[in-house]
Protein backbone atom coordinates (compact mmCIF):
# COMPACT_ATOMS: atom_id res chain seq x y z
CA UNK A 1 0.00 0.00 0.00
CA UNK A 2 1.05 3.39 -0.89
CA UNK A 3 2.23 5.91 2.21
CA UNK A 4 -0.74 8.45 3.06
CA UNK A 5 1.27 11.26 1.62
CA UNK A 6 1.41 10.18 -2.14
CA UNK A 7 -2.26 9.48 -2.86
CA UNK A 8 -4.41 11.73 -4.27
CA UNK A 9 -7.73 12.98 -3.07
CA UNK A 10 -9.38 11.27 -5.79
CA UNK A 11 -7.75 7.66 -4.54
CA UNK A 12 -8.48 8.48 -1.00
CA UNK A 13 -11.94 9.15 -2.05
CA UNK A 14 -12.55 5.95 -3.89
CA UNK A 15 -11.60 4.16 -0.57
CA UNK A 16 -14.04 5.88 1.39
CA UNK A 17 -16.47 5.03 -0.85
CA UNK A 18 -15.18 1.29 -0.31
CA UNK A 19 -15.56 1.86 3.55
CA UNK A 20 -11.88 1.81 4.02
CA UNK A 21 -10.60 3.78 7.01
CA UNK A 22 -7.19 4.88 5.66
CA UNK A 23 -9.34 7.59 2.78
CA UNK A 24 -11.11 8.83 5.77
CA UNK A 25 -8.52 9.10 7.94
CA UNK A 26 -6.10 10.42 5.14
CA UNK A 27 -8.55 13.04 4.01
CA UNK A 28 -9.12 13.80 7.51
CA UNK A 29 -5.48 14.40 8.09
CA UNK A 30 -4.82 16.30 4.72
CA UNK A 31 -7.28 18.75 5.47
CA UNK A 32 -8.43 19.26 9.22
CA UNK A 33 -5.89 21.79 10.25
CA UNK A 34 -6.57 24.35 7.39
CA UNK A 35 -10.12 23.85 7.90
CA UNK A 36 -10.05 24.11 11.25
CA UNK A 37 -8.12 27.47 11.10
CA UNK A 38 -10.88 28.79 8.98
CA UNK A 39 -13.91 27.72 10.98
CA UNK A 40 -12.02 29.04 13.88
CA UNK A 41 -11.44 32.75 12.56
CA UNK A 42 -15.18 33.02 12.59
CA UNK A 43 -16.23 31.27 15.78
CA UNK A 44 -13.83 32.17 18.47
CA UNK A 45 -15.04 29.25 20.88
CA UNK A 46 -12.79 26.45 20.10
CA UNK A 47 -15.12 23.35 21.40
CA UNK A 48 -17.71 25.10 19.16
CA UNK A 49 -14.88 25.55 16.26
CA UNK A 50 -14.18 21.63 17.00
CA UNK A 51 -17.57 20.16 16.62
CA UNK A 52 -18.38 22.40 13.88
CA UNK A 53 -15.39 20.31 12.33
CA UNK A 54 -16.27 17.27 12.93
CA UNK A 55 -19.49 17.92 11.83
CA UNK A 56 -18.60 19.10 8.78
CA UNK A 57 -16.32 15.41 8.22
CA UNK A 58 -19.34 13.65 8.98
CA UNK A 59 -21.55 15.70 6.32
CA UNK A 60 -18.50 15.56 3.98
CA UNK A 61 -18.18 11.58 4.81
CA UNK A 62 -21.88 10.17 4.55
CA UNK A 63 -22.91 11.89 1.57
CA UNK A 64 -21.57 9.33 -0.61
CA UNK A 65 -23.24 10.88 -3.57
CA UNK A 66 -21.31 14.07 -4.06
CA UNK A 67 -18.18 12.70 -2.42
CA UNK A 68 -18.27 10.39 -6.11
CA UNK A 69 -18.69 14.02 -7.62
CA UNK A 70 -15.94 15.93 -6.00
CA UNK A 71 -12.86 17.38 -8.20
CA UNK A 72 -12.10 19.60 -5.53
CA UNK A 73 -12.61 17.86 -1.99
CA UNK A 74 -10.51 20.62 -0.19
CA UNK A 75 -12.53 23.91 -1.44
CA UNK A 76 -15.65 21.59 -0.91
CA UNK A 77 -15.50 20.61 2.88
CA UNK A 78 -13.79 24.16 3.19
CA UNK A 79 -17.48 26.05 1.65
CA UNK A 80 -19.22 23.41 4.11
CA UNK A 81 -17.71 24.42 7.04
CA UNK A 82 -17.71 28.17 6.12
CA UNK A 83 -21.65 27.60 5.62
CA UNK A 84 -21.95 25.40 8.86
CA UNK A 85 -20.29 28.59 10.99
CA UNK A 86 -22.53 30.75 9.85
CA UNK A 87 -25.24 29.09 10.09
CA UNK A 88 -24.02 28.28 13.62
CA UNK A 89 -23.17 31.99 14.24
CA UNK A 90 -26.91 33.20 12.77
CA UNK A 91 -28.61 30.31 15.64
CA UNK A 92 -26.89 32.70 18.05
CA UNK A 93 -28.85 35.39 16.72
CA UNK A 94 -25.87 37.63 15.62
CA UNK A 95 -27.31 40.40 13.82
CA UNK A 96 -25.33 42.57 10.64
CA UNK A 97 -27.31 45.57 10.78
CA UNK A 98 -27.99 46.79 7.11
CA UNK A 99 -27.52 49.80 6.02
CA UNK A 100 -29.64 50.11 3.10
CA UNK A 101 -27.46 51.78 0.21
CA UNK A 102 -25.62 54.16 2.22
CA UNK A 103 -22.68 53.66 0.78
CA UNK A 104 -18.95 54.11 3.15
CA UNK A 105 -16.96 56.89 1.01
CA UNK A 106 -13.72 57.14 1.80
CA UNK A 107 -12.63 60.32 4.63
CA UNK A 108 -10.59 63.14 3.07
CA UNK A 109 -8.40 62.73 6.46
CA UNK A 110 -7.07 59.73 5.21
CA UNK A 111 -3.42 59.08 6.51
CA UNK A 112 -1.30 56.99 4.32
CA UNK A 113 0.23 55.36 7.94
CA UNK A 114 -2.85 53.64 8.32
CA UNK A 115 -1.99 51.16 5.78
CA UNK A 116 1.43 51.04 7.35
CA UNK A 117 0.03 50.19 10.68
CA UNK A 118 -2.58 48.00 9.17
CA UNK A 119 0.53 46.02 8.23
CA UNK A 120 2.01 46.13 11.82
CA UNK A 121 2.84 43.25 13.72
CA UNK A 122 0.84 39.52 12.82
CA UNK A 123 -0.18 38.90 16.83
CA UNK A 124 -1.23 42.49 17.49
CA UNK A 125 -3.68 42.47 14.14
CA UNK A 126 -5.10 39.27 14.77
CA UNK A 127 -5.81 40.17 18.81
CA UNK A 128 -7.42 42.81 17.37
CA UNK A 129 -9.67 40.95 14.75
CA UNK A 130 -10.62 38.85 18.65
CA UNK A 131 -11.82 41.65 19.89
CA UNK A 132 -14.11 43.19 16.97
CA UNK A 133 -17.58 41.99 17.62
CA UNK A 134 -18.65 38.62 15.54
CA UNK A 135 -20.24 40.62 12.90
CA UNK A 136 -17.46 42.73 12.05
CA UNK A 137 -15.13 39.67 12.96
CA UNK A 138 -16.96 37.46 10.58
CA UNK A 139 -16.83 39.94 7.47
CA UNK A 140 -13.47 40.13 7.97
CA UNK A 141 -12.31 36.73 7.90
CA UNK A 142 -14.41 35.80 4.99
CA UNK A 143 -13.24 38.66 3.20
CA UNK A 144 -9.51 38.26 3.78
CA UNK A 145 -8.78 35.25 4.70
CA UNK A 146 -11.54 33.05 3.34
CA UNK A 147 -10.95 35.28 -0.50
CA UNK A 148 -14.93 35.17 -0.76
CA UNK A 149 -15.77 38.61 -2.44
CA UNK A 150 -18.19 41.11 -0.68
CA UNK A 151 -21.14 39.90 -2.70
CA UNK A 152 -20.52 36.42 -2.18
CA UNK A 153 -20.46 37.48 1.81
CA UNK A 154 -23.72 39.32 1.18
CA UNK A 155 -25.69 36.54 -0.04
CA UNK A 156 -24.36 34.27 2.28
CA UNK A 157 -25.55 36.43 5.07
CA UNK A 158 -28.64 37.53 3.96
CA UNK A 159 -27.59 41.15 3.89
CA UNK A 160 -27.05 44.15 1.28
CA UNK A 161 -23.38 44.41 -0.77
CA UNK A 162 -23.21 47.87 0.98
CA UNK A 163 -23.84 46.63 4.18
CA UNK A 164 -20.78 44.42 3.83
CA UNK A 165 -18.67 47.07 2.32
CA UNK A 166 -19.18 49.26 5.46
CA UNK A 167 -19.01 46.99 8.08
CA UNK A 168 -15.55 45.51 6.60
CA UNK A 169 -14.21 49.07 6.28
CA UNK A 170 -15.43 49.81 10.06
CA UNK A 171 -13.43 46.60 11.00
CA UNK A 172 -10.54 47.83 9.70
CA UNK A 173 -10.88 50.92 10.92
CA UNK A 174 -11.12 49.56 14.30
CA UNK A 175 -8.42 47.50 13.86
CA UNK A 176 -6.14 50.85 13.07
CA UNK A 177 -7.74 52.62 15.66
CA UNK A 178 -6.40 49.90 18.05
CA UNK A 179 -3.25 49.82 16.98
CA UNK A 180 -2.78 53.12 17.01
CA UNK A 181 -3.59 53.20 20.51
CA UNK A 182 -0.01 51.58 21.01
CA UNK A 183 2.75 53.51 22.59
CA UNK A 184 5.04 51.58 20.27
CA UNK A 185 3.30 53.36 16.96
CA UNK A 186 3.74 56.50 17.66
């Protein structure tokens, strides 16, 4: 038998769909982490962030008719789980107000440092993404780390493009606020 490492999704696939534990546990392996790092970035819980994962596996793993399907397994379970947070985040009644078609226009004040501090330090930024609140948090992640464009975000969440817009530039604007609040930035 071929190490883990040098068989494809699609081969790992085709043993699940024997019933064989090594393309479970291989696709499982492959794939958890980076998925896990993404479901976590929107809910901050991590016991919530775990069984979110798993259940997202056992979706992924019992429908046995779109796992034969599948070109892309990773981007697959990775949209599943994305969906499964929010849905999970919307059951805890988080609310994106909407903003109708305001539209955010950019301040004449605008300081080209705040693009330099935007690209400050890796821990300080993502403290600061913890401690937006899980609306702005969640447009955030989706939007940078999860590449989904602001539409896609939109319809996802059941709210306006503009709405989106505004509430991802009032995250980062947050975000620069707080780091500007450090001594060490001045």
């Amino acid at each position: 038998m071929p190490q883990k490492d040098n068989i494809s999704d699609q081969e790992l696939i085709s043993l699940c769909l024997q019933g064989k534990d090594l393309g479970y546990t291989g696709l499982y392996n492959r794939y958890a982490r980076g998925i896990f790092n993404s479901i976590s970035r929107l809910i901050t819980h991590s016991a919530e962030a775990e069984d979110i994962l798993q259940e997202t596996f056992f979706t992924a793993f019992n429908d046995q008719k779109r796992l034969k399907e599948i070109n892309n397994f990773e981007a697959w379970v990775r949209r599943m789980a994305i969906n499964k947070s929010i849905s999970h985040i919307r059951r805890k009644k988080l609310l994106f107000s909407d903003l109708g078609d305001h539209e955010f226009r950019a301040e004449a004040e605008y300081d080209i440092r705040d693009d330099e501090i935007f690209e400050s330090r890796v821990e300080d930024v993502r403290r600061c993404i913890n401690e937006l609140s899980d609306g702005y948090r969640t447009i955030l992640n989706l939007y940078l780390f999860e590449k989904m464009s602001q539409d896609e975000i939109a319809l996802m969440l059941g709210v306006a493009s503009s709405t989106v817009r505004t509430q991802y530039h009032r995250a980062k604007k947050k975000i620069l606020s707080s780091l500007k609040d450090k001594a060490y930035y001045e």
